[in-house]
N, C-alpha and C. Protein backbone atom coordinates (compact mmCIF):
# COMPACT_ATOMS: atom_id res chain seq x y z
N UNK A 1 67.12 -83.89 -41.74
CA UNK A 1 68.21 -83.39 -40.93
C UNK A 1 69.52 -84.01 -41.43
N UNK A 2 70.84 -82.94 -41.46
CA UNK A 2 72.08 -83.65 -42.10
C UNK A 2 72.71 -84.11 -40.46
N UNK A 3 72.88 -85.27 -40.62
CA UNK A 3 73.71 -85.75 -39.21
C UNK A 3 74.91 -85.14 -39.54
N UNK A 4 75.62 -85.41 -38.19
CA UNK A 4 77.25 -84.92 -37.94
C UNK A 4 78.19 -85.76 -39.33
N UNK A 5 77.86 -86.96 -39.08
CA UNK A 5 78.40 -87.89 -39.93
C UNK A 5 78.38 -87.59 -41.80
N UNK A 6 77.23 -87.04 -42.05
CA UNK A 6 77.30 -86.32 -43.30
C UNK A 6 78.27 -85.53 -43.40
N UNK A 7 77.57 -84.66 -42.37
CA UNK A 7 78.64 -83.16 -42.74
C UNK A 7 80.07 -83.21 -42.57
N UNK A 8 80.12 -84.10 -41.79
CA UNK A 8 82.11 -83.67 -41.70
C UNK A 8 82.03 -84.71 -43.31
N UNK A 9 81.38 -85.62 -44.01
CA UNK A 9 81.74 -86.69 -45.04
C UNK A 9 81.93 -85.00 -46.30
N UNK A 10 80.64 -84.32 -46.18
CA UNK A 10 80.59 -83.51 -47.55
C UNK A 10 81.62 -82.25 -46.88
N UNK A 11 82.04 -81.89 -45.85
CA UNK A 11 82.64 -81.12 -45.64
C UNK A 11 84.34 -81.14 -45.71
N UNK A 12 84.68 -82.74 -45.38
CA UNK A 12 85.84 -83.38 -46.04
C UNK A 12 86.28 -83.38 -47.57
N UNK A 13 85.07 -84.34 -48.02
CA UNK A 13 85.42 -84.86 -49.52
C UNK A 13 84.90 -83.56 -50.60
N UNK A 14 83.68 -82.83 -50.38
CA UNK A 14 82.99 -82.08 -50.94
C UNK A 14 82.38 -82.40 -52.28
N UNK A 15 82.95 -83.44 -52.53
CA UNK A 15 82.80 -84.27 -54.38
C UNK A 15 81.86 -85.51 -53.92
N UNK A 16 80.30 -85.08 -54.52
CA UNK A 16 79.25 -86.20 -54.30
C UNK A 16 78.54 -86.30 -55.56
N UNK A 17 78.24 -87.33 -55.33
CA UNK A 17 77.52 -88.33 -57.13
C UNK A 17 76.43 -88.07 -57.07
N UNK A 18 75.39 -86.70 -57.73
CA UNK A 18 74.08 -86.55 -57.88
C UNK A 18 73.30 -87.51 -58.64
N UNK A 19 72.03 -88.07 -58.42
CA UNK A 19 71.17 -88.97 -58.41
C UNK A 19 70.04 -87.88 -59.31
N UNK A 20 70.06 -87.61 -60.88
CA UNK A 20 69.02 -86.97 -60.95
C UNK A 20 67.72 -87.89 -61.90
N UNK A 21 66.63 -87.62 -62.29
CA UNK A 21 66.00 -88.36 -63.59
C UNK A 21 65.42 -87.46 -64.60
N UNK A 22 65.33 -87.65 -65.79
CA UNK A 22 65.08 -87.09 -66.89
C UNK A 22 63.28 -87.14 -66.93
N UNK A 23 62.95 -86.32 -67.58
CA UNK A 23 61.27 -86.14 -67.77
C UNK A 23 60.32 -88.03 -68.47
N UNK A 24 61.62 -88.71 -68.86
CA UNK A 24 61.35 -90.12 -69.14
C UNK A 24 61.74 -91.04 -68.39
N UNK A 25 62.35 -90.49 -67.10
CA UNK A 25 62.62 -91.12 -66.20
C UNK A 25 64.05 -92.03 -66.25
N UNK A 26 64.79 -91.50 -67.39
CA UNK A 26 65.93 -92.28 -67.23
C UNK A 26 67.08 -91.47 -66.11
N UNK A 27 67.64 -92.34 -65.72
CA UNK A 27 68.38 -91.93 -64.57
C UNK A 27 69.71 -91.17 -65.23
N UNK A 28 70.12 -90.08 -64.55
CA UNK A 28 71.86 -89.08 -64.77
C UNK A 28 72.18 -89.70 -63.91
N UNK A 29 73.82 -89.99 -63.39
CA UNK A 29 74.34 -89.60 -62.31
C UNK A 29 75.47 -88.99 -62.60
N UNK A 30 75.97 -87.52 -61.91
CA UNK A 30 76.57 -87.17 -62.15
C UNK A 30 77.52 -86.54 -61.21
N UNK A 31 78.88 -86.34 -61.19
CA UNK A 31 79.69 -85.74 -59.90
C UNK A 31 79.87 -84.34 -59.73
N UNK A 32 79.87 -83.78 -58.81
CA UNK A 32 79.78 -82.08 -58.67
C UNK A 32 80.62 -82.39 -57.67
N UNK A 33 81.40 -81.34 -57.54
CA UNK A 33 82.94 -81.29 -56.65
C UNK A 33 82.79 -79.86 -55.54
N UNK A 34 81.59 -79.12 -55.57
CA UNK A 34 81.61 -78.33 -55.39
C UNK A 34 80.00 -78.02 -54.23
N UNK A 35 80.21 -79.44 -53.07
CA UNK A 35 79.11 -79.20 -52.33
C UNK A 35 79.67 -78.60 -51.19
N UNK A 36 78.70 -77.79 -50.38
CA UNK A 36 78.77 -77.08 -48.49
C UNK A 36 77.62 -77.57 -48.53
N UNK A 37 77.60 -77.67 -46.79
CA UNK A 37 76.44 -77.91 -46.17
C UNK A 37 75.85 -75.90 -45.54
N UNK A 38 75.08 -75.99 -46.22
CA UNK A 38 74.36 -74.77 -45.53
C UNK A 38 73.54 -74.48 -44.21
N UNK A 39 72.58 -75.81 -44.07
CA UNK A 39 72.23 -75.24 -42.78
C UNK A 39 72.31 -76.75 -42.13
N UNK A 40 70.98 -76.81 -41.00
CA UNK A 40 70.96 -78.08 -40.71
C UNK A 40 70.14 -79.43 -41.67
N UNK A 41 69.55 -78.72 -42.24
CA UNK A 41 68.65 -79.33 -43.65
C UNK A 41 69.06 -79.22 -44.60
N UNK A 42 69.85 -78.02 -45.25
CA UNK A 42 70.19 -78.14 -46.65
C UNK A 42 71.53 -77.83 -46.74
N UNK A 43 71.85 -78.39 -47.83
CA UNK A 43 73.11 -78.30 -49.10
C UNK A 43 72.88 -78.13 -50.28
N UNK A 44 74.35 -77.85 -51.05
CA UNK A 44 74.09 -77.44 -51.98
C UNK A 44 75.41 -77.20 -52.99
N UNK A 45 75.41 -77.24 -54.10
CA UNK A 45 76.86 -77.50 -54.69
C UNK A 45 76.74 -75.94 -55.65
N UNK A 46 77.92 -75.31 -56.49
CA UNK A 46 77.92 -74.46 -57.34
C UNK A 46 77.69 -75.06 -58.21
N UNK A 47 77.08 -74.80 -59.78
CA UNK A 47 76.87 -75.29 -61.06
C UNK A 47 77.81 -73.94 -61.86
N UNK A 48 78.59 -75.26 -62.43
CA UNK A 48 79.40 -74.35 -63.80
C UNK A 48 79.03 -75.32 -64.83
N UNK A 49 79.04 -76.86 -64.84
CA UNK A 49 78.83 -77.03 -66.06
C UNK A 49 77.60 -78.55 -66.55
N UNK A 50 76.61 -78.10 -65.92
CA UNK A 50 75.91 -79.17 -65.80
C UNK A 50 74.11 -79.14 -66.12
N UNK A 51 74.36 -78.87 -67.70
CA UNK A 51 73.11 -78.36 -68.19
C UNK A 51 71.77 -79.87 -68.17
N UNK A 52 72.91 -80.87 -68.43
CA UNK A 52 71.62 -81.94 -67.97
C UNK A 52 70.61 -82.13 -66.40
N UNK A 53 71.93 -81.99 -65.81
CA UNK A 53 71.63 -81.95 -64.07
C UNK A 53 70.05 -81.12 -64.01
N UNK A 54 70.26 -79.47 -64.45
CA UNK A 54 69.95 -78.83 -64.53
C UNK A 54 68.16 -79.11 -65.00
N UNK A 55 67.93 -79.41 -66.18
CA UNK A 55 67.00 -79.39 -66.70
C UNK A 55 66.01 -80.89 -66.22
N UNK A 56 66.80 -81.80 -65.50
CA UNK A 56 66.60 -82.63 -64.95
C UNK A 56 65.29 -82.05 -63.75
N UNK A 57 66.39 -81.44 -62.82
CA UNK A 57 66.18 -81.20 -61.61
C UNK A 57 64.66 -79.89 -61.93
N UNK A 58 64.64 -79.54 -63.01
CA UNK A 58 63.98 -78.90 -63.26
C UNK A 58 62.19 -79.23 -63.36
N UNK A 59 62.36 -80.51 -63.84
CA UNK A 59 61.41 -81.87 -64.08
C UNK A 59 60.90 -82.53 -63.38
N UNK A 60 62.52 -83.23 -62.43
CA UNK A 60 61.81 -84.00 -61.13
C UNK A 60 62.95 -83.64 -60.41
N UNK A 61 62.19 -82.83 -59.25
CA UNK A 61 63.58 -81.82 -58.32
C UNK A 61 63.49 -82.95 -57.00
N UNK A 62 63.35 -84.86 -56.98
CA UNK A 62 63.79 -85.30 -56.14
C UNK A 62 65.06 -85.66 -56.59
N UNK A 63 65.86 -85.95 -55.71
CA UNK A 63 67.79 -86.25 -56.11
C UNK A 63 68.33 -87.07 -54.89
N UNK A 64 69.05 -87.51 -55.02
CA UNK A 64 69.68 -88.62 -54.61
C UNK A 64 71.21 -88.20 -54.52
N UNK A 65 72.17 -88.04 -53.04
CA UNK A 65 73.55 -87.45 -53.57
C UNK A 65 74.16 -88.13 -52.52
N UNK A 66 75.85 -88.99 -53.09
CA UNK A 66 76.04 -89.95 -52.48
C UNK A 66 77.97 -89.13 -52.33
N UNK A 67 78.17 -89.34 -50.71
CA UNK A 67 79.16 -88.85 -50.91
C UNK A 67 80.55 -90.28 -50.08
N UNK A 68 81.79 -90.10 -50.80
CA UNK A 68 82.27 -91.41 -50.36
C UNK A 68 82.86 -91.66 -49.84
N UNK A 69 83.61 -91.50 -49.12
CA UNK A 69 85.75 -91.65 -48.23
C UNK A 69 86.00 -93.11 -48.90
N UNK A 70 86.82 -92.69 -49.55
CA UNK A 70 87.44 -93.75 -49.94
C UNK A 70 88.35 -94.87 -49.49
N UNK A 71 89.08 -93.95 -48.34
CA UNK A 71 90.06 -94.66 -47.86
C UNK A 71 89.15 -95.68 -46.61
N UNK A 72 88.11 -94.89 -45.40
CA UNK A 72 87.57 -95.49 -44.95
C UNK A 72 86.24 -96.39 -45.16
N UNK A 73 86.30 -96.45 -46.45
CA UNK A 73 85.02 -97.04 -47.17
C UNK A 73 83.72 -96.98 -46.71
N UNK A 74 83.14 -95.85 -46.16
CA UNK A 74 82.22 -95.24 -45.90
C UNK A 74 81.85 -94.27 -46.52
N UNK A 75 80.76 -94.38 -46.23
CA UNK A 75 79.18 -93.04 -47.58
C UNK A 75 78.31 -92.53 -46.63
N UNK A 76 77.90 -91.24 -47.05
CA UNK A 76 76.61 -90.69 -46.76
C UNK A 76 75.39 -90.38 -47.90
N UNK A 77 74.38 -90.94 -47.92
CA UNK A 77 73.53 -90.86 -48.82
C UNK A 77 72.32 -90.12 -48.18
N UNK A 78 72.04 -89.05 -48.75
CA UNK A 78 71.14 -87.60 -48.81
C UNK A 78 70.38 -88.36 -50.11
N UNK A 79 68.97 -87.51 -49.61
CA UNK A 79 67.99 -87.99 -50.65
C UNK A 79 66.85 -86.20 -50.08
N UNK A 80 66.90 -85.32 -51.37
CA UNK A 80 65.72 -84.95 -50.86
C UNK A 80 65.54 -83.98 -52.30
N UNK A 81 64.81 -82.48 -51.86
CA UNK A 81 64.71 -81.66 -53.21
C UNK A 81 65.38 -80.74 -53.41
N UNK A 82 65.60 -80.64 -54.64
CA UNK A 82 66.54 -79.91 -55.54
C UNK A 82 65.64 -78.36 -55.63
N UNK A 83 66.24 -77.28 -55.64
CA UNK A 83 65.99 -76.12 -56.00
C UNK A 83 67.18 -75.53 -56.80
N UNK A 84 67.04 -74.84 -58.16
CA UNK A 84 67.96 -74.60 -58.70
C UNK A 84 67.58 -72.87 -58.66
N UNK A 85 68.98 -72.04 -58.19
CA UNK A 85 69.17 -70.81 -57.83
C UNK A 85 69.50 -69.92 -59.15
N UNK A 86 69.19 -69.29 -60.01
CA UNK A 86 70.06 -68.94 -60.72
C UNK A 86 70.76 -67.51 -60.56
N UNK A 87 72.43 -67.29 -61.52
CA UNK A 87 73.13 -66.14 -60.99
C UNK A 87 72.53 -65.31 -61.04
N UNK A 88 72.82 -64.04 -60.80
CA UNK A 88 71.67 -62.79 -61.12
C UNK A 88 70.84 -62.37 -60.46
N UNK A 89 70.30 -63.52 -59.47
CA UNK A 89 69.33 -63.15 -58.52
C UNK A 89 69.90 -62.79 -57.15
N UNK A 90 68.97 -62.32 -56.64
CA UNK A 90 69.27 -61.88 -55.21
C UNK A 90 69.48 -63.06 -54.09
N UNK A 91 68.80 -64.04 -54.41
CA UNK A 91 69.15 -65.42 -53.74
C UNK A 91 70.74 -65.67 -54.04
N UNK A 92 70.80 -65.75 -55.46
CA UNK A 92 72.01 -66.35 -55.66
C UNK A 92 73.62 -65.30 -54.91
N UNK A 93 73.33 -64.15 -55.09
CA UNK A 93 74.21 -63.62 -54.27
C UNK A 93 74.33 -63.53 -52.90
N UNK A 94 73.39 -63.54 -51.97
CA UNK A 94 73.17 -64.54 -50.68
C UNK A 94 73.63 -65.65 -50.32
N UNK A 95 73.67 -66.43 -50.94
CA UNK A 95 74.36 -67.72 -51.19
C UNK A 95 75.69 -68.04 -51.86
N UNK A 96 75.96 -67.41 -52.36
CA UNK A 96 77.55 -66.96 -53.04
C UNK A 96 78.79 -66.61 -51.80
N UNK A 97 78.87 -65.84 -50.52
CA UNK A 97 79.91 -66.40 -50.05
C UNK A 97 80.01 -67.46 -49.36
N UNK A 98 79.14 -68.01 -49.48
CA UNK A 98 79.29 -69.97 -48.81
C UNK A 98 80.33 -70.38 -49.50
N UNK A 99 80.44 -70.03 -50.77
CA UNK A 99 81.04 -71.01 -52.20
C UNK A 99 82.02 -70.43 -52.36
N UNK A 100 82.11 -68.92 -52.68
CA UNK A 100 83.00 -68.73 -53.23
C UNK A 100 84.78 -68.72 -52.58
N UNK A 101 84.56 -68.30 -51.22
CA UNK A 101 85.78 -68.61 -50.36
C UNK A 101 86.60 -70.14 -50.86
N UNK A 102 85.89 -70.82 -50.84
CA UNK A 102 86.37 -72.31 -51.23
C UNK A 102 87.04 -72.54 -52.72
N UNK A 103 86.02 -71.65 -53.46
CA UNK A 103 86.62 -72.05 -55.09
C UNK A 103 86.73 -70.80 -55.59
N UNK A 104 87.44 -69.90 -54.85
CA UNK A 104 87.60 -67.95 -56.08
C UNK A 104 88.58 -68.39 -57.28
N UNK A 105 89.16 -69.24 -57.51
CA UNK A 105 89.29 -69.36 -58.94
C UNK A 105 88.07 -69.81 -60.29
N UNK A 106 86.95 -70.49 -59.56
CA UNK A 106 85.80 -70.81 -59.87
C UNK A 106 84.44 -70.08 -60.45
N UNK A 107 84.59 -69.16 -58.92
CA UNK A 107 83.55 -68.61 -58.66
C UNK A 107 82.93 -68.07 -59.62
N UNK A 108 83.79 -66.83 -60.98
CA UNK A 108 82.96 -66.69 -61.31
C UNK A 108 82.42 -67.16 -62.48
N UNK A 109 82.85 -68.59 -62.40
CA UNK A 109 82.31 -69.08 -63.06
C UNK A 109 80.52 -70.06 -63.04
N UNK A 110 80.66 -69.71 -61.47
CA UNK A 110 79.35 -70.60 -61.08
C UNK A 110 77.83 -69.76 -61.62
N UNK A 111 77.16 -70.49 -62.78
CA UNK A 111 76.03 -70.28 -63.20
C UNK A 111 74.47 -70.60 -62.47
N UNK A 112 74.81 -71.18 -61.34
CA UNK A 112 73.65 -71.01 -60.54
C UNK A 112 74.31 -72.05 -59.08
N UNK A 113 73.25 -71.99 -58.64
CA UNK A 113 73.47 -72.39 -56.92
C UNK A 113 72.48 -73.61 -56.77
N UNK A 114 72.82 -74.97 -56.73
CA UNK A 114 71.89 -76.10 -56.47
C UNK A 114 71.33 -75.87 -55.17
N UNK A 115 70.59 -75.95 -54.61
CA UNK A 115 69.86 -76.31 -53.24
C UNK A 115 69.33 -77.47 -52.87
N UNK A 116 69.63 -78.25 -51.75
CA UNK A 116 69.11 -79.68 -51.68
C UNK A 116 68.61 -79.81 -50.23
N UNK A 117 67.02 -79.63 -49.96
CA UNK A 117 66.59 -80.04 -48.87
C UNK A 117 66.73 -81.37 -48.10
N UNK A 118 67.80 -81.91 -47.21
CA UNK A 118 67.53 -83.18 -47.32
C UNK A 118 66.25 -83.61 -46.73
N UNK A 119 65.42 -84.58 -46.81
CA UNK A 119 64.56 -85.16 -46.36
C UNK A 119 65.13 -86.69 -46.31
N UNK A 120 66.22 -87.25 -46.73
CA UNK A 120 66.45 -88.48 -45.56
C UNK A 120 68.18 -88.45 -45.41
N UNK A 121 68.77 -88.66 -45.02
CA UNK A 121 70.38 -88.69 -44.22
C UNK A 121 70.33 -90.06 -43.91
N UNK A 122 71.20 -90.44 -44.86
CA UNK A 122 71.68 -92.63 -44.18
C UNK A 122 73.50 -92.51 -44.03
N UNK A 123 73.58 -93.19 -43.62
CA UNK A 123 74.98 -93.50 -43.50
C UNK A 123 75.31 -95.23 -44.44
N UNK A 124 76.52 -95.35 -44.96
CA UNK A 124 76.67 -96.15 -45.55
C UNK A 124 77.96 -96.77 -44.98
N UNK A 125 78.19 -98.27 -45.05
CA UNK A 125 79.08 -98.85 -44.48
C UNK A 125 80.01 -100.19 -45.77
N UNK A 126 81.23 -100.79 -46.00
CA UNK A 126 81.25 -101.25 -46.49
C UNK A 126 81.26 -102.64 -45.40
N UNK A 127 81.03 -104.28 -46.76
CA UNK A 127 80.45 -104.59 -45.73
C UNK A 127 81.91 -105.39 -45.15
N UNK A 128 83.12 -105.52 -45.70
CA UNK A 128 84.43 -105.27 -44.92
C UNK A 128 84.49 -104.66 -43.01
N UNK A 129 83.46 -103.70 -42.90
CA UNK A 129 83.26 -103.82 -41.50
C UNK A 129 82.05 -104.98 -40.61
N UNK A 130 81.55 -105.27 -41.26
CA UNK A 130 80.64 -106.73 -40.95
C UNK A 130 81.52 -107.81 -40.65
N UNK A 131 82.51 -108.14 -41.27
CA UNK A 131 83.95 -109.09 -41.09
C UNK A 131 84.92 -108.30 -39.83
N UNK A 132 84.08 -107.40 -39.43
CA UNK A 132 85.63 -107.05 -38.02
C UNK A 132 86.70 -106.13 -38.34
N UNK A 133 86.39 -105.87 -40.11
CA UNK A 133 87.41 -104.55 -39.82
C UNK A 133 87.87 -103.32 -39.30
N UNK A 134 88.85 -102.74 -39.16
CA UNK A 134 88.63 -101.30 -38.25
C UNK A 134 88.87 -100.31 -39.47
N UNK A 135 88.54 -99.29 -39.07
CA UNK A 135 88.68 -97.86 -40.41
C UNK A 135 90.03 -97.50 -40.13
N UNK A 136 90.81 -97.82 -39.20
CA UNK A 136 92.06 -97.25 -38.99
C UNK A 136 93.19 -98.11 -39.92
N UNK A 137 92.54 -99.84 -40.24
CA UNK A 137 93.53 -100.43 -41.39
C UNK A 137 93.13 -100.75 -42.57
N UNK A 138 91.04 -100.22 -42.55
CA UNK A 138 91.07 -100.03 -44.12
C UNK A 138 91.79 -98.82 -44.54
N UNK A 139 91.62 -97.44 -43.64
CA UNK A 139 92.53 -96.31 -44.20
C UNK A 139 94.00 -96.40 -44.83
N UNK A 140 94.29 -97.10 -44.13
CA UNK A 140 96.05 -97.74 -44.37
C UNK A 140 96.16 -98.38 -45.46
N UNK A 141 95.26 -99.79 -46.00
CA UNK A 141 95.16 -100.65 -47.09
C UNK A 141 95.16 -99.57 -48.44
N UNK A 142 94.13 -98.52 -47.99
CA UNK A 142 93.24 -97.83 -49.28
C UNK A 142 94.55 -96.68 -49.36
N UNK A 143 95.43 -96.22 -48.71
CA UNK A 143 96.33 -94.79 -48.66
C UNK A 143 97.37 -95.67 -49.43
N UNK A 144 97.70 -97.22 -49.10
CA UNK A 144 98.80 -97.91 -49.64
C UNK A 144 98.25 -98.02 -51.35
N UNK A 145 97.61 -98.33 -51.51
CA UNK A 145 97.23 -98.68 -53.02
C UNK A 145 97.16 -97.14 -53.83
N UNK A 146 96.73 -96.13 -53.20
CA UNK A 146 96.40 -94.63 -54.03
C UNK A 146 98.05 -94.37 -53.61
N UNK A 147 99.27 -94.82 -53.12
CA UNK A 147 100.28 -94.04 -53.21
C UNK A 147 100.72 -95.21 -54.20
N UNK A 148 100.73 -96.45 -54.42
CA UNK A 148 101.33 -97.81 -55.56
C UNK A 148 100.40 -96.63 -56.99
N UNK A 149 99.13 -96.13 -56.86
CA UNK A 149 98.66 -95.70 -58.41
C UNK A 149 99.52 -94.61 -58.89
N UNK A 150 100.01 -93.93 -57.24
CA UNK A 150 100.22 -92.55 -58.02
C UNK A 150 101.72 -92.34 -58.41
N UNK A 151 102.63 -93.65 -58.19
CA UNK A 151 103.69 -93.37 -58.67
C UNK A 151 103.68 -94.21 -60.19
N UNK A 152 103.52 -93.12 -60.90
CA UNK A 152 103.42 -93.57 -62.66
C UNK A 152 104.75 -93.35 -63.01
C-alpha cells in the first residue's frame, strides 16, 4: 500500500532514484523524473532513456525507489515489482494519459511504461529531527543555501 506520505512525496517531487540489479547482481541506481502514483499499490514512471534499467528489471523485476524533499529532509522508500509496459501495446496506451498530461513535450517520446507494485512503503527521516528539529526551519536552512547556489 502507497501511504498518503508517499504520494503527496512522488506527487510533489516526481524525480525518484530506482534501485535496480543486473543478472550478476551488481547494483544500477538510477533517476527517472517521470513517476505518478497510479493506484493505491502501484506506480510508475515513463521510460525514454533507460536501456539498462530496462533489461535489468527484465532479470530481477524487484526495485527499490527512493524519493527525497530536499528542503525538508525527508524520503519515501517503495520497494516492490517492476513490470515493464512496452509502447505499442494496448496496456501502454491505457496508461499513457496518466503521463502524458504532465510531460506532452515528452510524451512522445516515452518508449515504454515502468509499473511498480509496491509491496513495502517506509518513510524516511533525517536524523536532524532526532535532535528537535522542525521541517518548517530545516525548509528555510535548505531554500537559503539552493537560493546562495543559484546565484552564479
Amino acid at each position: 500500500m502507497i501511504t498518503d506520505f508517499a504520494k503527496q512525496m512522488i506527487e510533489t517531487w516526481r524525480l525518484g532514484f530506482i534501485a535496480t540489479a543486473d543478472a550478476d547482481g551488481n547494483v544500477n541506481l538510477s533517476p527517472k523524473g517521470t513517476f505518478v502514483v497510479l493506484d493505491e499499490k502501484t506506480f510508475g514512471f515513463a521510460e525514454m532513456r533507460s536501456p539498462n534499467t530496462l533489461a535489468n528489471i527484465a532479470t530481477r523485476p524487484l526495485v527499490e525507489v527512493n524519493f527525497f524533499d530536499i528542503l525538508a529532509r525527508k524520503a519515501a522508500r517503495l520497494r516492490g515489482m517492476a513490470t515493464t509496459i512496452d509502447r505499442g501495446t494496448e496496456k501502454f496506451e491505457k496508461l499513457l494519459p496518466q503521463f502524458a498530461p504532465l510531460w506532452p513535450d515528452l510524451a512522445n517520446r516515452f518508449n515504454a511504461i515502468v509499473t511498480i507494485e509496491a509491496q513495502t512503503c517506509q518513510p524516511i527521516t533525517s536524523p536532524a529531527y532526532d535532535a528537535g528539529a522542525k521541517e518548517e526551519d530545516l525548509r528555510q536552512i535548505w531554500c537559503g543555501k539552493i537560493a546562495e547556489l543559484c546565484q552564479c
